[in-house]
N, C-alpha and C. Protein backbone atom coordinates (compact mmCIF):
# COMPACT_ATOMS: atom_id res chain seq x y z
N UNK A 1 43.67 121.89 50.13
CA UNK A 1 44.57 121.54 51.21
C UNK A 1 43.94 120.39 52.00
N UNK A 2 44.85 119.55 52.50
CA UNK A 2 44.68 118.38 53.09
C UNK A 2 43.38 119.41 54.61
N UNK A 3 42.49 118.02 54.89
CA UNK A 3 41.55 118.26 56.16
C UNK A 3 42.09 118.43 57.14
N UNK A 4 43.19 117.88 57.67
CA UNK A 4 44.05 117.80 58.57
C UNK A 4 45.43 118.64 58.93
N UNK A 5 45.60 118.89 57.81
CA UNK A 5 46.74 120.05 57.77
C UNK A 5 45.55 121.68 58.11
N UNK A 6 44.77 121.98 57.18
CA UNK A 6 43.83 122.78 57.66
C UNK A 6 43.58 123.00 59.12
N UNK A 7 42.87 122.08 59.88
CA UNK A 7 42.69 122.08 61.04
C UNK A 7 43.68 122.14 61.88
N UNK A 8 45.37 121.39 61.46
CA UNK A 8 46.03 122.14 62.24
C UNK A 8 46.41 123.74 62.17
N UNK A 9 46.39 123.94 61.36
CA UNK A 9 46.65 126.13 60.84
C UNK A 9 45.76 126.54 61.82
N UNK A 10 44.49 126.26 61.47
CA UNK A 10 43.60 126.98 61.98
C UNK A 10 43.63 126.48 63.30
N UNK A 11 44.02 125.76 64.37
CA UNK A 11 44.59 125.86 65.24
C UNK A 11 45.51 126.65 65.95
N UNK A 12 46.59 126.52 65.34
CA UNK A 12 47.79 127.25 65.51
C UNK A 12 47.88 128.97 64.95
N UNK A 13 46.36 129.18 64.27
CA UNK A 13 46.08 130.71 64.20
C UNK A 13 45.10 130.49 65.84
N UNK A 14 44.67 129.88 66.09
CA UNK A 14 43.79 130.59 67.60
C UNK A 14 44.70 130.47 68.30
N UNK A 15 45.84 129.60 68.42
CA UNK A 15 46.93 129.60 69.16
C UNK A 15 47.54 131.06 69.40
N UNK A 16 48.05 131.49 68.52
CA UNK A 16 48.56 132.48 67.71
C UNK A 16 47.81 134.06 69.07
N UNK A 17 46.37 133.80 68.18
CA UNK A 17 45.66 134.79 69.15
C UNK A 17 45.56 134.64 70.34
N UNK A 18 45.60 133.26 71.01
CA UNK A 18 45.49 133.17 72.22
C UNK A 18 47.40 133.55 73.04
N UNK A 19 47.87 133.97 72.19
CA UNK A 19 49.14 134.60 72.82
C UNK A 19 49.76 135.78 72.77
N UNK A 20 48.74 136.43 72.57
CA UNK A 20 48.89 138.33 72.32
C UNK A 20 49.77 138.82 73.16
N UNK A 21 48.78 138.96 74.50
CA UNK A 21 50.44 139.00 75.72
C UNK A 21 51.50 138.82 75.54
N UNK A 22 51.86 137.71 75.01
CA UNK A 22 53.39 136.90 74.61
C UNK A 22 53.84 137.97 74.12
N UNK A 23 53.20 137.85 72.54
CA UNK A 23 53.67 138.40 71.38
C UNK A 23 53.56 140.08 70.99
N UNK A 24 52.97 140.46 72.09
CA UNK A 24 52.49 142.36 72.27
C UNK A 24 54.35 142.07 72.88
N UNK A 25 54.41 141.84 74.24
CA UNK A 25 56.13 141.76 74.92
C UNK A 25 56.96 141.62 74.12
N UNK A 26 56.60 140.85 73.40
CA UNK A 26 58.23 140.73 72.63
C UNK A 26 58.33 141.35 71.09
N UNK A 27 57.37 142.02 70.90
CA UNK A 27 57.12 143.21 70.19
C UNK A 27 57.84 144.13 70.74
N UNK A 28 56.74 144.59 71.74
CA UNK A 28 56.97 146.24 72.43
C UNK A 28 59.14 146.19 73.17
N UNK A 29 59.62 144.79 72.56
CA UNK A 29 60.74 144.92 73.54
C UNK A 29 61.77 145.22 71.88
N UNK A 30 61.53 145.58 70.90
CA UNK A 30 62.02 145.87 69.63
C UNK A 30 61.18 147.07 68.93
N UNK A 31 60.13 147.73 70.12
CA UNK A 31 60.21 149.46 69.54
C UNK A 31 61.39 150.32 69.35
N UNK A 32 62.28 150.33 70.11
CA UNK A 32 63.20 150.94 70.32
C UNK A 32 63.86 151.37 68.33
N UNK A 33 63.47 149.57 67.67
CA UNK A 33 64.25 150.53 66.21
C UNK A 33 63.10 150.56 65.29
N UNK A 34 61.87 150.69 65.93
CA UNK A 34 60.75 151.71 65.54
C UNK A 34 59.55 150.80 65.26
N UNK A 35 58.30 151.62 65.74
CA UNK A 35 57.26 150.51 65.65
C UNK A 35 56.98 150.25 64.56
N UNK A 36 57.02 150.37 63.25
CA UNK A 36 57.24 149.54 62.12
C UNK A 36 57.38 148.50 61.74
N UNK A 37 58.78 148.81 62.11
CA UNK A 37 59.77 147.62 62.40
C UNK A 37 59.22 146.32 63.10
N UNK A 38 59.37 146.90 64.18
CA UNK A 38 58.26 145.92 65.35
C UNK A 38 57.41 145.07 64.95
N UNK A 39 56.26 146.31 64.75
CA UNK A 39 55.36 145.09 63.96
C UNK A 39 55.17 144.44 62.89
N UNK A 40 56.62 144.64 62.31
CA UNK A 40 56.55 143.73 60.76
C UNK A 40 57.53 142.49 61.89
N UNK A 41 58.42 142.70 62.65
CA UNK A 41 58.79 141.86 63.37
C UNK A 41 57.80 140.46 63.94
N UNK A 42 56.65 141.38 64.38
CA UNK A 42 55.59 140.58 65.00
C UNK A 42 54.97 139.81 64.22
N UNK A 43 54.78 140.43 62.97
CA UNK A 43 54.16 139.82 61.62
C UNK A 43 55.03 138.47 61.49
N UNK A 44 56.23 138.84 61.13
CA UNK A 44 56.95 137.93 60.46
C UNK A 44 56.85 135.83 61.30
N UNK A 45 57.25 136.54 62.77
CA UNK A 45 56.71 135.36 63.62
C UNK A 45 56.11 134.77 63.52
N UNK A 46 54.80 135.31 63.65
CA UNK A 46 53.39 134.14 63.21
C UNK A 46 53.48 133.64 61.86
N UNK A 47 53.54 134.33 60.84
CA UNK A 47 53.70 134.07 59.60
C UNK A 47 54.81 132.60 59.65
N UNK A 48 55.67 132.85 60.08
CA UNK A 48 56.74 132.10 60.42
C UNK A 48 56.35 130.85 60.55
N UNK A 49 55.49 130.87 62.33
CA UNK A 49 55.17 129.92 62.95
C UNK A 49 53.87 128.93 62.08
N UNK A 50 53.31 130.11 61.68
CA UNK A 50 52.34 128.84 60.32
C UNK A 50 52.71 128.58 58.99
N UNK A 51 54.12 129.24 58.56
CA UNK A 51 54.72 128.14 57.05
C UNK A 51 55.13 127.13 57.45
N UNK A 52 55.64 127.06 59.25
CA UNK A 52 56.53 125.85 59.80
C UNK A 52 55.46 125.14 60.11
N UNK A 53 54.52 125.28 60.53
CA UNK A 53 53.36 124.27 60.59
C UNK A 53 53.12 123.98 59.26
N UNK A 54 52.55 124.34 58.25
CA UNK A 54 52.11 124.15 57.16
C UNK A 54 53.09 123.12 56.96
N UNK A 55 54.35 123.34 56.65
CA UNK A 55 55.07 122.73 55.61
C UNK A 55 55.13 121.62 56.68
N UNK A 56 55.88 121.37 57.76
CA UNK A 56 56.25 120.43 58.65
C UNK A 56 55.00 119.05 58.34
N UNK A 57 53.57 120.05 58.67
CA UNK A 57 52.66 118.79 58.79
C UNK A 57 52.42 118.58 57.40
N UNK A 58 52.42 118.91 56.17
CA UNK A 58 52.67 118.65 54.93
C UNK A 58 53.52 117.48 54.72
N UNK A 59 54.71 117.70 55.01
CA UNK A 59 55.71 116.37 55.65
C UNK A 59 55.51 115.11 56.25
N UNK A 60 54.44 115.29 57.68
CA UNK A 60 54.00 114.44 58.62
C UNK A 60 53.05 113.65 57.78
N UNK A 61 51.65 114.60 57.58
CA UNK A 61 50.59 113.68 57.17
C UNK A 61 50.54 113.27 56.33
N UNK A 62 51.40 114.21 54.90
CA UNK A 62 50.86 113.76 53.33
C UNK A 62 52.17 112.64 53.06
N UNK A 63 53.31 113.39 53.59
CA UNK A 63 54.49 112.06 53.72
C UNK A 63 55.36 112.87 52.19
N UNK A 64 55.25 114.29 52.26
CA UNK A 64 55.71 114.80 51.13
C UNK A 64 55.94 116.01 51.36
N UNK A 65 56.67 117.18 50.37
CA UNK A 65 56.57 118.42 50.71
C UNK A 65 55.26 118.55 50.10
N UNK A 66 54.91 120.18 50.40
CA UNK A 66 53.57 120.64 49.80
C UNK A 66 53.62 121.14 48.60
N UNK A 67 52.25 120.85 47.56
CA UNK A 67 52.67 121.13 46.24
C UNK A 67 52.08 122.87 45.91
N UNK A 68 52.20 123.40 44.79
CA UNK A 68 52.08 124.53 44.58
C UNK A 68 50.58 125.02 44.94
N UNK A 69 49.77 124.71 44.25
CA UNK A 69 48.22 124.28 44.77
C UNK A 69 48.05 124.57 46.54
N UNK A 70 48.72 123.48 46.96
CA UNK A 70 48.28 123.82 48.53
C UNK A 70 49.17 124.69 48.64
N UNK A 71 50.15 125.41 48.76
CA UNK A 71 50.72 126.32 49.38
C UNK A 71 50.18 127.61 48.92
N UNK A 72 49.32 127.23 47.37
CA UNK A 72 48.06 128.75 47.18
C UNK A 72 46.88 128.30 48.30
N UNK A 73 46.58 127.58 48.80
CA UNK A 73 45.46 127.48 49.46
C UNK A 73 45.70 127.81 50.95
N UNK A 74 47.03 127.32 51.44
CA UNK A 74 48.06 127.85 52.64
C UNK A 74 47.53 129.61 52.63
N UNK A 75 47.71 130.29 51.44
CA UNK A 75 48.09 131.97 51.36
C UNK A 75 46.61 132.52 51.36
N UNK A 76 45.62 131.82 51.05
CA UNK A 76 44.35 131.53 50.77
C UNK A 76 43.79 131.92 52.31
N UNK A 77 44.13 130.52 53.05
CA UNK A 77 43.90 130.86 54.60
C UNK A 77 44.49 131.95 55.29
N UNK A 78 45.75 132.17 55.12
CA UNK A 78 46.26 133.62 55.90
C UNK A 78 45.32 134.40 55.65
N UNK A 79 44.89 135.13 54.36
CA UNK A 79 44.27 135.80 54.04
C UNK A 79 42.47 135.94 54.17
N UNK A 80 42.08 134.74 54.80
CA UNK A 80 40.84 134.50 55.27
C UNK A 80 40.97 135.14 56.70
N UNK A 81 41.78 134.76 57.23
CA UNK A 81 42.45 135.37 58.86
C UNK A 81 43.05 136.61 59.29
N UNK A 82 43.26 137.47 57.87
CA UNK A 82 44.06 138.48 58.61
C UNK A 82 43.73 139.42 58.91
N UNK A 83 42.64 139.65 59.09
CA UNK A 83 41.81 140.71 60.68
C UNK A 83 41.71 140.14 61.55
N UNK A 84 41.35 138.86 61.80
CA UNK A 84 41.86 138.12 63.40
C UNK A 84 43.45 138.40 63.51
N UNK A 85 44.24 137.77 62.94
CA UNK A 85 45.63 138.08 62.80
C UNK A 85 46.31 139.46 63.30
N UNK A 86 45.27 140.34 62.73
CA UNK A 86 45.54 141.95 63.17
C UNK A 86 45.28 142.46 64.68
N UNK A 87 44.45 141.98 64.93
CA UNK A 87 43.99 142.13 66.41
C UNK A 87 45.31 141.92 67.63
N UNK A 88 46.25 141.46 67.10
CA UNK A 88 47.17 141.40 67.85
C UNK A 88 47.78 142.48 68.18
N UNK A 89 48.27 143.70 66.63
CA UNK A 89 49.07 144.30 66.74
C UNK A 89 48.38 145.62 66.40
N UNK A 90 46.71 145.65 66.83
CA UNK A 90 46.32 146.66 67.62
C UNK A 90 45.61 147.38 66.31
């Protein structure tokens, strides 16, 4: 994966953590159809918020979509992160 696309993820994962508060609220405001739910809700967001980074700056910097390769190296990083990642949802 591009140096620069990297460093933005891994940005936008401390981002991510640095908005627990946020993202605990607007969790805990979709217990109601079960915390499961919820927190696959919560999951899905971030997840969300870094394919749209990924791909977007894939776009920006490389001037292309992303090829298969980096989007294994994209799944690569989630998965380097996801006990920080977890810390959110407790």
């Amino acid at each position: 994966m591009d140096e620069k696309i990297q460093k933005v993820l891994e940005e936008k994962i401390r981002d991510a953590l640095g908005r627990d508060k946020e993202l605990t609220i607007l969790i805990d405001s979709f217990k109601e159809i079960g915390t499961d739910e919820a927190n696959a809700f919560g999951h899905g967001i971030i997840i969300g918020r870094l394919y749209n980074s990924f791909y977007y700056q894939s776009r920006r910097v490389l001037k292309r979509n992303p090829t298969e390769q980096e989007f294994s190296e994209f799944i690569q990083l989630l998965k380097e992160h996801k006990n920080e990642l977890k810390i959110i949802f407790g």
